[in-house]
Protein backbone atom coordinates (compact mmCIF):
# COMPACT_ATOMS: atom_id res chain seq x y z
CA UNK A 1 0.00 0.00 0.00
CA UNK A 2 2.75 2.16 0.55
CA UNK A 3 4.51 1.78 -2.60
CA UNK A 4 0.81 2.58 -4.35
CA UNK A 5 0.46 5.65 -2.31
CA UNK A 6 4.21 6.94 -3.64
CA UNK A 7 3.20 6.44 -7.26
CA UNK A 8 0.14 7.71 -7.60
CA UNK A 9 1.09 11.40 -5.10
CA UNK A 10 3.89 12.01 -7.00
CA UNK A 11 2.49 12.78 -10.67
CA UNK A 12 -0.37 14.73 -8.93
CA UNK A 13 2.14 16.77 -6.85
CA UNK A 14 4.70 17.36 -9.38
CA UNK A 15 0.73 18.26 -11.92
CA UNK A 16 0.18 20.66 -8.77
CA UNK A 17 3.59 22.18 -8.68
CA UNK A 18 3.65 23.11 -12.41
CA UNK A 19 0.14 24.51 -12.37
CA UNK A 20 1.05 26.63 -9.68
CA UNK A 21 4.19 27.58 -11.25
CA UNK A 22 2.46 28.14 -14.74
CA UNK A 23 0.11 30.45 -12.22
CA UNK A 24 2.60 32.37 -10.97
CA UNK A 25 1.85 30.79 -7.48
CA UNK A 26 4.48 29.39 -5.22
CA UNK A 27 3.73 26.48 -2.88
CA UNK A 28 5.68 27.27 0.22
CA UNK A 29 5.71 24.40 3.65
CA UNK A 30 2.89 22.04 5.11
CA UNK A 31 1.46 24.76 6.92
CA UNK A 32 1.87 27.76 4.81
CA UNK A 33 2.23 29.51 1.00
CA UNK A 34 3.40 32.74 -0.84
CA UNK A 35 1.04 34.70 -2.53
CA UNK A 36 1.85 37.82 -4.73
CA UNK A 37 0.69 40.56 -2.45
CA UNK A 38 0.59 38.57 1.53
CA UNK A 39 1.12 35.75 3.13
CA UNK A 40 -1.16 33.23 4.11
CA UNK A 41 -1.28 31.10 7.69
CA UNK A 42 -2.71 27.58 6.43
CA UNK A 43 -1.77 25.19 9.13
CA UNK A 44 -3.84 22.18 9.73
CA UNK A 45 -7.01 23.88 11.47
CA UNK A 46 -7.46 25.44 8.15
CA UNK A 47 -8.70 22.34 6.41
CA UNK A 48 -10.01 19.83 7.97
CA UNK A 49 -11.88 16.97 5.81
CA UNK A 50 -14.34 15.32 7.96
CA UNK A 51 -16.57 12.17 7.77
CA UNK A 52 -18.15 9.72 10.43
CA UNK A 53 -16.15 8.61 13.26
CA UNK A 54 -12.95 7.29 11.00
CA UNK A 55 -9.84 8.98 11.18
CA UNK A 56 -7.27 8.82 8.66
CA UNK A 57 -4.41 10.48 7.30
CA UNK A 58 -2.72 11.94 4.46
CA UNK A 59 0.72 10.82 2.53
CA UNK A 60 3.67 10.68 5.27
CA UNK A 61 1.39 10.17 8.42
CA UNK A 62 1.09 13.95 8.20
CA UNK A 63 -1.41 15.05 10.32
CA UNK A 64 -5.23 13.78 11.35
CA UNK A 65 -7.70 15.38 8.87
CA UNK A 66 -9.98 13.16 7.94
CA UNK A 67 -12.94 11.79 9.47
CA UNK A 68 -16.43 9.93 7.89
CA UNK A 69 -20.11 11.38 7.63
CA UNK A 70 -22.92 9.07 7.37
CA UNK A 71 -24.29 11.13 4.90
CA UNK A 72 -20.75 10.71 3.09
CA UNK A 73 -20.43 14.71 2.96
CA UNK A 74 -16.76 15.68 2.80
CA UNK A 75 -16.34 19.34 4.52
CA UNK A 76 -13.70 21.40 3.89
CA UNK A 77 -13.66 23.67 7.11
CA UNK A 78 -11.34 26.78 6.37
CA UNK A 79 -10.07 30.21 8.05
CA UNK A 80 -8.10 32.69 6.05
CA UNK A 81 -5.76 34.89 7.53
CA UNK A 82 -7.46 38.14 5.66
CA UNK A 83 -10.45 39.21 4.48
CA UNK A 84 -11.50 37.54 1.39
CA UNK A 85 -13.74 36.49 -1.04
CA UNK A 86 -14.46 34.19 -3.88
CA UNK A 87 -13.78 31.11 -1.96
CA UNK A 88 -13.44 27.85 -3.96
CA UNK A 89 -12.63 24.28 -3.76
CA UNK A 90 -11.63 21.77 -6.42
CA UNK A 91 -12.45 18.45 -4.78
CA UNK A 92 -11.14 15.65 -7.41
CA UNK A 93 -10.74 11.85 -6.81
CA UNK A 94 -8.94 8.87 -7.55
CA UNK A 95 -9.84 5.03 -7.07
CA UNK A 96 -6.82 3.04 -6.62
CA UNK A 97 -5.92 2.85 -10.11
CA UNK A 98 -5.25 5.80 -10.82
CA UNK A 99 -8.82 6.66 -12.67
CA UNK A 100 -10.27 9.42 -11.32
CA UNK A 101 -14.04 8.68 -9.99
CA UNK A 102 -14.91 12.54 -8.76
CA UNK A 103 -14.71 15.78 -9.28
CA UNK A 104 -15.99 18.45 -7.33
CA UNK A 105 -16.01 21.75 -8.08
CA UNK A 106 -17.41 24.21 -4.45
CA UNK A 107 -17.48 28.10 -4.03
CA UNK A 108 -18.64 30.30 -1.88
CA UNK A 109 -19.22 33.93 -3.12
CA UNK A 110 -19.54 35.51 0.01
CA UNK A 111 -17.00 37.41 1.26
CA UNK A 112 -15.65 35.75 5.16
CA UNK A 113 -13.60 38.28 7.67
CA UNK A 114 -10.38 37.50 8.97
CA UNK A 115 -9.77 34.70 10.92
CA UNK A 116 -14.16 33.99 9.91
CA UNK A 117 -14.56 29.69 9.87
CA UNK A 118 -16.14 28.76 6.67
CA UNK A 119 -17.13 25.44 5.75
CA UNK A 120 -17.45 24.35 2.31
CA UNK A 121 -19.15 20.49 1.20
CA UNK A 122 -20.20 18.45 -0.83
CA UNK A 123 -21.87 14.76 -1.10
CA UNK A 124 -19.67 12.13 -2.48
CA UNK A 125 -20.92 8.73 -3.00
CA UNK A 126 -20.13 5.25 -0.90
CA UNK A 127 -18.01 4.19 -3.94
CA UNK A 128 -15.37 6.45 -3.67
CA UNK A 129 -14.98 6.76 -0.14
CA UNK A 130 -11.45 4.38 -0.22
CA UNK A 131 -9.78 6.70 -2.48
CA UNK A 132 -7.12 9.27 -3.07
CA UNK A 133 -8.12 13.13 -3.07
CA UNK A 134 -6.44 16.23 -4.54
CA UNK A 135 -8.00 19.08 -2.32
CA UNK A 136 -7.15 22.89 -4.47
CA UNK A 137 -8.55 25.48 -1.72
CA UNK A 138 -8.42 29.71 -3.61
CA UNK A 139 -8.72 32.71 -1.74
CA UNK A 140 -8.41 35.41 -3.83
CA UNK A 141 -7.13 33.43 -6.68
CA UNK A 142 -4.62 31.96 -4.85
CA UNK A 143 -4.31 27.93 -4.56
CA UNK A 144 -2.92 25.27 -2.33
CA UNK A 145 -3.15 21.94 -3.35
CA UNK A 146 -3.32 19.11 -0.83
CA UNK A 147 -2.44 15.46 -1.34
CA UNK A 148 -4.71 12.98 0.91
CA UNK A 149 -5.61 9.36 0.80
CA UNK A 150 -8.95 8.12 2.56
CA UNK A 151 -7.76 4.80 4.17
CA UNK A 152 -9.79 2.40 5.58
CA UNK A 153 -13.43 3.40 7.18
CA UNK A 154 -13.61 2.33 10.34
CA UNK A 155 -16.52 1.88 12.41
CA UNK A 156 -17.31 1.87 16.53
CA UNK A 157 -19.30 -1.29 18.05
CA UNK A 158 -20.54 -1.04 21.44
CA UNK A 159 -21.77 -4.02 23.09
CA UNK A 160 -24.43 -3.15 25.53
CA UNK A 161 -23.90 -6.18 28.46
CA UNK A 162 -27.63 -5.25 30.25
CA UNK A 163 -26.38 -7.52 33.34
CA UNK A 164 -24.79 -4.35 34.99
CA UNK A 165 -20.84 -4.55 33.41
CA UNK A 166 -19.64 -1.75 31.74
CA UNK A 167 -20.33 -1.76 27.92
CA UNK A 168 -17.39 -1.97 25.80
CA UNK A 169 -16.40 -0.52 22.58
CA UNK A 170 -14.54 -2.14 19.52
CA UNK A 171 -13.32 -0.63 16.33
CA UNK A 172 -14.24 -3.26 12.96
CA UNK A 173 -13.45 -1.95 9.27
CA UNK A 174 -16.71 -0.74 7.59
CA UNK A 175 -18.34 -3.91 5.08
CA UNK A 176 -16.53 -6.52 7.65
CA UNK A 177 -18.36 -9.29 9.88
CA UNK A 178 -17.91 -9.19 13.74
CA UNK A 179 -16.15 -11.78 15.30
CA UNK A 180 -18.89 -13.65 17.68
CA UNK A 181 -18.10 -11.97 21.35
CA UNK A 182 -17.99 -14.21 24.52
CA UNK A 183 -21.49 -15.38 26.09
CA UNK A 184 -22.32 -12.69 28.43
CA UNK A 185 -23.19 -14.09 31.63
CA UNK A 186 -26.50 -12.54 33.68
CA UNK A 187 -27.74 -13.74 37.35
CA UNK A 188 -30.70 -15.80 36.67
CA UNK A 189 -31.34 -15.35 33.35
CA UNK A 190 -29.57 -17.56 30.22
CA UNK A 191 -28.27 -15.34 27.25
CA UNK A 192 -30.40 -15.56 23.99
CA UNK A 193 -28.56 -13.43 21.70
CA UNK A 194 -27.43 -9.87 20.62
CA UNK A 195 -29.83 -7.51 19.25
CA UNK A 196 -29.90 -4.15 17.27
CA UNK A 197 -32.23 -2.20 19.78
CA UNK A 198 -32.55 -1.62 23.26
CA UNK A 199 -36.11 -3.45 23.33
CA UNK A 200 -34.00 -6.62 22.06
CA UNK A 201 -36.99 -7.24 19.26
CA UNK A 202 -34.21 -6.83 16.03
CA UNK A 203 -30.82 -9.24 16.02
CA UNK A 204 -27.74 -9.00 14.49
CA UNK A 205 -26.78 -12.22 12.90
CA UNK A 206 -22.90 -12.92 13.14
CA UNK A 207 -23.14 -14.81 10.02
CA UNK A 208 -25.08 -12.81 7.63
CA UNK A 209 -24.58 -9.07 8.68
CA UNK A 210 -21.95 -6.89 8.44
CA UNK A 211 -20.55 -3.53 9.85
CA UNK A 212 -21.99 -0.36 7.88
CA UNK A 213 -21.83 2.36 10.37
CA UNK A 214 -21.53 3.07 13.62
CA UNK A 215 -23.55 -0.46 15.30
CA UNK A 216 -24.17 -0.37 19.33
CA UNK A 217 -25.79 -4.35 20.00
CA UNK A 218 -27.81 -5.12 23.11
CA UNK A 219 -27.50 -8.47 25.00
CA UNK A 220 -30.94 -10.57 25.23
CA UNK A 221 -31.41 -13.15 27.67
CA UNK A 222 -34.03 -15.53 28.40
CA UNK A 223 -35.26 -15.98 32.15
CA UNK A 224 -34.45 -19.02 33.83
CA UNK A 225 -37.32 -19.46 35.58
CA UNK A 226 -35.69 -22.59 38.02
CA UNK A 227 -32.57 -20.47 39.36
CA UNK A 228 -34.87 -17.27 39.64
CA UNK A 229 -37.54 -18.91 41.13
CA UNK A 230 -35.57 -20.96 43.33
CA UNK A 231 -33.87 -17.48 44.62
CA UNK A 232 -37.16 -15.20 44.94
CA UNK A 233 -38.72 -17.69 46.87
CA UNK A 234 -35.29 -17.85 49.81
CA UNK A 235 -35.22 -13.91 49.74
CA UNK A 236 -39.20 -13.85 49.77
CA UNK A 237 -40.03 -16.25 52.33
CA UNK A 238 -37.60 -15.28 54.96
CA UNK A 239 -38.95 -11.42 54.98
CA UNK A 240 -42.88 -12.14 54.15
CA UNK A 241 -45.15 -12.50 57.38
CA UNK A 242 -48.27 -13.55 57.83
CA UNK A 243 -50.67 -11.03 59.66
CA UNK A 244 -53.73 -11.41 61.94
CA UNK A 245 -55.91 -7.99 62.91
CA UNK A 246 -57.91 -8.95 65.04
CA UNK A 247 -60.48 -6.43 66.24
CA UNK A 248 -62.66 -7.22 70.11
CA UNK A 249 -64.52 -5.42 71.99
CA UNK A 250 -63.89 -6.23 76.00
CA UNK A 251 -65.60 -5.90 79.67
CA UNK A 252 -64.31 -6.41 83.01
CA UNK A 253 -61.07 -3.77 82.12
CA UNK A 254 -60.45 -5.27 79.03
CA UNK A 255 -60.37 -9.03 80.46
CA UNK A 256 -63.03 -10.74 78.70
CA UNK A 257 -63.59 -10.00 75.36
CA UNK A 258 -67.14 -10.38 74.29
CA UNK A 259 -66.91 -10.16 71.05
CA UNK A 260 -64.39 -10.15 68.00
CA UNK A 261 -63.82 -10.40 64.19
CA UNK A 262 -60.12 -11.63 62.76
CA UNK A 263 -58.80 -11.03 59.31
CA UNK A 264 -56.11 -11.97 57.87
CA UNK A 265 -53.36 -10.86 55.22
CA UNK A 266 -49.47 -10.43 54.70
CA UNK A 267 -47.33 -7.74 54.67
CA UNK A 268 -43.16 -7.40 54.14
CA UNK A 269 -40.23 -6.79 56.05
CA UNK A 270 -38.50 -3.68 54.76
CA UNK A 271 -36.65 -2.48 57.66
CA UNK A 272 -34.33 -3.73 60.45
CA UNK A 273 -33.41 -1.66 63.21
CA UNK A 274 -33.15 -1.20 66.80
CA UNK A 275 -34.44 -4.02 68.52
CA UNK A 276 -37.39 -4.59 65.68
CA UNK A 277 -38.58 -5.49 62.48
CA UNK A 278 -40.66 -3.42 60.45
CA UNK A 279 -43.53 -4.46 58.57
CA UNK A 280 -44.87 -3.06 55.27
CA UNK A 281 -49.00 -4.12 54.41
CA UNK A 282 -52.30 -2.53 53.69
CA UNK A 283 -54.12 0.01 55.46
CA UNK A 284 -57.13 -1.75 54.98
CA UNK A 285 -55.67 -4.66 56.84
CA UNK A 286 -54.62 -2.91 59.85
CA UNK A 287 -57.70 -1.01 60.47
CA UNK A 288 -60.10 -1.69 63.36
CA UNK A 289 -63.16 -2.88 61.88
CA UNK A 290 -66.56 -1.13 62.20
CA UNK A 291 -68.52 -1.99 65.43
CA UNK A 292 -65.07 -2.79 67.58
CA UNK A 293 -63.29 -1.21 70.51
CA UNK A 294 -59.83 -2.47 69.86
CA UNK A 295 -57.43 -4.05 67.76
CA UNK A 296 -54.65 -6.52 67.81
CA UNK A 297 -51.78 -7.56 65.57
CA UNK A 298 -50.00 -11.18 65.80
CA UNK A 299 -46.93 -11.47 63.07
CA UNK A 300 -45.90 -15.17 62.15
CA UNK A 301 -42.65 -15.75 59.92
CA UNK A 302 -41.65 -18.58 57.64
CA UNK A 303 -40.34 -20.57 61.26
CA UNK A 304 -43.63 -20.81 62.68
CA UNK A 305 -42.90 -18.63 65.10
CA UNK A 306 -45.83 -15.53 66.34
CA UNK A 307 -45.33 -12.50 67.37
CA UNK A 308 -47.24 -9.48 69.16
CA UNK A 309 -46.94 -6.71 66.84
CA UNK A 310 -47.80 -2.82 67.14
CA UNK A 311 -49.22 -0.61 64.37
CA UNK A 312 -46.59 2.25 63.76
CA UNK A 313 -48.42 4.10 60.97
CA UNK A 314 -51.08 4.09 58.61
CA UNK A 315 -52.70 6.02 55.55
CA UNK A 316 -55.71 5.74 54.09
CA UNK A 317 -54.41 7.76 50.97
CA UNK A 318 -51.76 5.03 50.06
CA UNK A 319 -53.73 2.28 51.37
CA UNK A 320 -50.34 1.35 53.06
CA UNK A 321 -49.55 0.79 57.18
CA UNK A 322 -46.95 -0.60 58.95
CA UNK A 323 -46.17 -2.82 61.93
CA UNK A 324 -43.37 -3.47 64.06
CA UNK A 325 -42.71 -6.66 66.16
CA UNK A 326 -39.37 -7.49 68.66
CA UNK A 327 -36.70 -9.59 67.17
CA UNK A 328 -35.46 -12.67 68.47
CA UNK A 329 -32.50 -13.16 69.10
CA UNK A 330 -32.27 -16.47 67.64
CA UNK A 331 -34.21 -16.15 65.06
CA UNK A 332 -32.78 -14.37 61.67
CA UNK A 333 -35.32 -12.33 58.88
CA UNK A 334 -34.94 -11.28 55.76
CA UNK A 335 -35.42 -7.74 54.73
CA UNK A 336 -35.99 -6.77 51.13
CA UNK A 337 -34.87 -3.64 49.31
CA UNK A 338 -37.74 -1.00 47.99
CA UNK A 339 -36.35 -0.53 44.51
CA UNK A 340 -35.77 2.78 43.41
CA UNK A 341 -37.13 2.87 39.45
CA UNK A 342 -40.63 1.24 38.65
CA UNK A 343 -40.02 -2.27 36.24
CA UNK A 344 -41.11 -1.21 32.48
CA UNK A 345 -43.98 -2.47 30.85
CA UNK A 346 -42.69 -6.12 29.66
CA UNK A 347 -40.85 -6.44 32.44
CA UNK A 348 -40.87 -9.89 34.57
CA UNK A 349 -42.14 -9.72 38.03
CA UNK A 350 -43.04 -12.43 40.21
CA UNK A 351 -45.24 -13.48 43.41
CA UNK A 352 -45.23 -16.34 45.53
CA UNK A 353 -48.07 -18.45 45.52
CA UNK A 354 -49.76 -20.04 48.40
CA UNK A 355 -47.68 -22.96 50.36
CA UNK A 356 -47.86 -25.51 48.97
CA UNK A 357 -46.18 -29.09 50.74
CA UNK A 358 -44.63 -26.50 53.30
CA UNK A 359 -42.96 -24.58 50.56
CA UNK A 360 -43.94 -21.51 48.51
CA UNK A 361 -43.40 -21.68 44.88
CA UNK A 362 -43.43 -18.37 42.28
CA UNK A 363 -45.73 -16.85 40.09
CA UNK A 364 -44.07 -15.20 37.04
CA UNK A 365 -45.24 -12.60 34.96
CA UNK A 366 -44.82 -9.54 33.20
CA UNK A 367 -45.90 -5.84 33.94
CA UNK A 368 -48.65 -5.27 31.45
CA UNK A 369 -49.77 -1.36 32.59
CA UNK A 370 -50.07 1.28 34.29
CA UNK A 371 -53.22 2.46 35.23
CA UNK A 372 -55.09 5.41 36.83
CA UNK A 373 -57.57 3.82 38.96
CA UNK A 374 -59.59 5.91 41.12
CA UNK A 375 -62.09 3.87 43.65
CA UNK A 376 -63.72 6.34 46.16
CA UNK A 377 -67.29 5.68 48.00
CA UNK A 378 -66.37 2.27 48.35
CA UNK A 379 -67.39 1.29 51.36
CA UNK A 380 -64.86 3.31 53.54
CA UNK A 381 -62.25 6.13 52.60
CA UNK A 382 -59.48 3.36 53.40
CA UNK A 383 -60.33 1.91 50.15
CA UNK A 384 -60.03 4.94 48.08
CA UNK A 385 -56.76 5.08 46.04
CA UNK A 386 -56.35 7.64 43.35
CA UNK A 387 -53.02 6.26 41.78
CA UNK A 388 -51.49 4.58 38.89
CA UNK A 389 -51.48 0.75 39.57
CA UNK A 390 -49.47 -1.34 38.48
CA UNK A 391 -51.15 -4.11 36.28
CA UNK A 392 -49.31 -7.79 36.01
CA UNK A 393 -49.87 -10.94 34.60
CA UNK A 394 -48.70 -13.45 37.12
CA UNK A 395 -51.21 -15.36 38.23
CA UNK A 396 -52.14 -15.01 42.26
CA UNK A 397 -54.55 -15.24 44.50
CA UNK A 398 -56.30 -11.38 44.66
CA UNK A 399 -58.23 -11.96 47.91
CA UNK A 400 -54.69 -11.80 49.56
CA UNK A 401 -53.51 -8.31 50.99
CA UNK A 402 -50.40 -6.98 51.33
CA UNK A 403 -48.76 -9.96 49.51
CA UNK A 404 -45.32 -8.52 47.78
CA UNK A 405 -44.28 -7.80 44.42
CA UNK A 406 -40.72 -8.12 43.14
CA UNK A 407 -38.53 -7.92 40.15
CA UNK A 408 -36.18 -9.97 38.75
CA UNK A 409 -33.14 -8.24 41.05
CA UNK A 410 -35.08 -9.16 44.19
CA UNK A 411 -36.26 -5.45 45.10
CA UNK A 412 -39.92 -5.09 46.25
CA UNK A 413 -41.99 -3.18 43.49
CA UNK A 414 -45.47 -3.42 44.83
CA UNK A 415 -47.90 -4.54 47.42
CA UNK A 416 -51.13 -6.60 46.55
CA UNK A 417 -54.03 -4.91 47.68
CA UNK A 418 -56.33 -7.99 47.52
CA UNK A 419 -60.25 -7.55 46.93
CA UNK A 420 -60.18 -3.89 48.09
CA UNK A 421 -64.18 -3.11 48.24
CA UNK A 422 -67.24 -5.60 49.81
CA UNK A 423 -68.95 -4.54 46.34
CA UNK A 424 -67.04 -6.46 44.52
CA UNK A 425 -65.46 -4.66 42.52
CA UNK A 426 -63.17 -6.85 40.00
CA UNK A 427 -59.96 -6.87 38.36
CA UNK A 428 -59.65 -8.01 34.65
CA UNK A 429 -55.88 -8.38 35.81
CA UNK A 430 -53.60 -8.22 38.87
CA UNK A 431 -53.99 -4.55 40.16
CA UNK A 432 -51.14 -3.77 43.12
CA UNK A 433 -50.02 -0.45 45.33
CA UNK A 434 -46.62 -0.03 42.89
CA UNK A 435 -43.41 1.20 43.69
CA UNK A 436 -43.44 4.76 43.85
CA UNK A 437 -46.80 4.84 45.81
CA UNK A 438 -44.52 2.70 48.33
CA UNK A 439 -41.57 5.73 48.19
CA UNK A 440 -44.17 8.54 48.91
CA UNK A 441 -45.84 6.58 51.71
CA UNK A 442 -41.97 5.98 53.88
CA UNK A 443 -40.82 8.84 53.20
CA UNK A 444 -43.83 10.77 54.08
CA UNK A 445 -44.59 9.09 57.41
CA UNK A 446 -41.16 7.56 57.82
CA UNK A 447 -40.70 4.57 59.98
């Protein structure tokens, strides 16, 4: 190649030199040239030939001037050292053979200040884009010829890991195939294959497609539903509780109760601190019931074991309360993380089902909506919620309250609000208290 590049610059050069000569013109260094009446400064900043993302350089290494469009427009960005006028640029090309495949004649007629940045283009076509250039820039009638050679384009190819690494770059010649990476690894979920977009729906083939332009590819993976289950159901079961309210009315000081009404639900453990455990569930749970004096709370974990639990907070707005209850010391919980962004519509979820041979097992699903649902005059204001919902697919039982929600990185995204009305008002699909309803409530009331 660089025996080619010595043949074909010299005859153009020495063409140059005597049609400057024949012009009266004198080509002076790299950076600068005599004119009859001034000097001109023409270093490098004075032309600089730009296209997309490639750079390459002209005979001798000299210099980095080149760069590639996508829309293949070569721009000839100048700045003349005096006030001028009658601008133009004689673009011609050469294919590697010496045949010349474009010439390109651009002007600008308007006259630039001193020291003014002009740009001058013009579209040239994929074909010639590996080729040799002889770039003639006049100000004032007065030329300077530039040898370059566009070397090979180059293009950038991110691969986007979506598993939380870093993405990396790699540079592949434009029109060549990409080697087939390593397999990306992801915790419970088993890599499909590289796509095009970040919604994963378009693939690149290995095989069949090649590099055009800048490419960033997106790493799909397929849930595996046994390692993902098996791991939301031993960070699920160790911080979901089962709760009793159980609301009496008493005589004798509160020694005999004469009558009472229990219900039942679930709630989360979301905080550990200072001697207790805190417990996220539904307002409507918690609440006394009509017709009663008091209210109780018992707490039992995955162990079996029951606890007395008090009612810390509760609103009606959020439909969301919380309990505490005293640790034991022998006895370790689990406490999950509120995640901080809601899950995207198509994103998996899951839900533990009911126990089944002593064991939970999960529900998966995806998040199918969000949706303003507004249920007031329902029976009482604890019902009312005024919200987006979230709207899933996994299948679950909906008379359960306070049941959790979580995503596929083990972070709670929602709270199951059950059958939330004695109308019966029904859900075409799962309906729960989402994420960000969950942030307002704790950090409103705290804990």
């Amino acid at each position: 190649m660089k025996n080619l590049k010595q043949k074909l610059c010299l005859p153009i050069f020495l063409c140059v030199v005597c049609m400057l000569a024949s012009c009266g013109f004198i080509l002076g260094s790299e950076n600068e040239y005599t004119a009859k009446e001034e000097n001109y400064d023409l270093s490098d900043e004075y032309f600089v030939f730009e296209k997309y993302n490639v750079v390459t350089k002209g005979p001798g290494e000299r210099g980095e001037n080149f760069a590639v469009f996508e829309s293949n427009t070569l721009e000839i960005y100048g700045r003349c050292a005096t006030k001028a006028k009658d601008i133009v640029a004689n673009v011609v090309l050469y294919d590697e053979s010496g045949n010349t495949v474009g010439n390109y004649r651009i002007t600008r007629a308007n006259e630039v200040e001193k020291n003014e940045q002009f740009v001058l283009s013009v579209d040239i076509p994929d074909t010639v884009l590996n080729s040799f250039s002889v770039v003639s820039v006049a100000y004032k009638g007065n030329a300077v010829d530039r040898l370059y050679r566009l070397e090979e384009i180059f293009c950038n190819v991110t691969y986007v890991y979506n598993n939380g690494e870093k993405s990396e770059m790699t540079v592949v010649k434009k029109g060549d195939s990409l080697p087939i990476p390593e397999v990306p690894e992801k915790m419970g979920y088993v890599f499909y294959r590289w796509y095009t977009d970040p919604q994963c729906t378009e693939y690149f083939d290995f095989y069949d497609d090649v590099v055009k332009k800048d490419t960033v590819l997106y790493a799909g993976y397929l849930l595996d539903y046994i390692s993902m289950g098996n791991m939301i159901v031993d960070k699920a079961e160790l911080s979901t509780v089962n709760i009793t309210a159980k609301s009496y009315t008493s005589m004798l000081w509160g020694t005999i109760e004469v009558m009472s009404a229990e219900q039942t639900g679930e709630g989360v453990i979301f905080k550990d601190g200072w001697g207790y455990y805190y417990v996220l569930t539904t307002n409507d749970l918690v609440q006394k019931q009509s017709g009663y004096e008091n209210v109780k709370y018992t707490v039992r974990d995955c162990y079996g074991n029951e606890y007395s639990a008090q009612l810390k907070h509760s609103g009606s707005g959020y439909n969301l309360g919380v309990l505490y209850f005293t640790k034991k010391n022998d006895v370790q919980l689990g406490v999950l993380d509120i995640s901080s962004s809601a899950p995207k519509v198509g994103d998996e979820i899951a839900v533990l089902s009911n126990i089944e041979n002593g064991r939970h097992t999960p529900n998966f699903g995806k998040v199918l909506s969000y949706e303003k649902i507004e249920h007031k005059n329902t029976g009482s204001e604890a019902n009312d919620t005024n919200y987006n919902m979230m709207v899933h697919s996994a299948s679950t039982d909906r008379s359960v309250t306070g049941r959790p929600i979580l995503d596929m990185s083990l972070r709670l995204v929602g709270i199951q609000c059950g059958t939330l009305t004695d109308k019966e008002v029904s859900f075409e699909n799962n309906h729960v208290i989402p994420w960000d309803a969950i942030k307002k409530y704790i950090d409103a009331y705290g804990v």
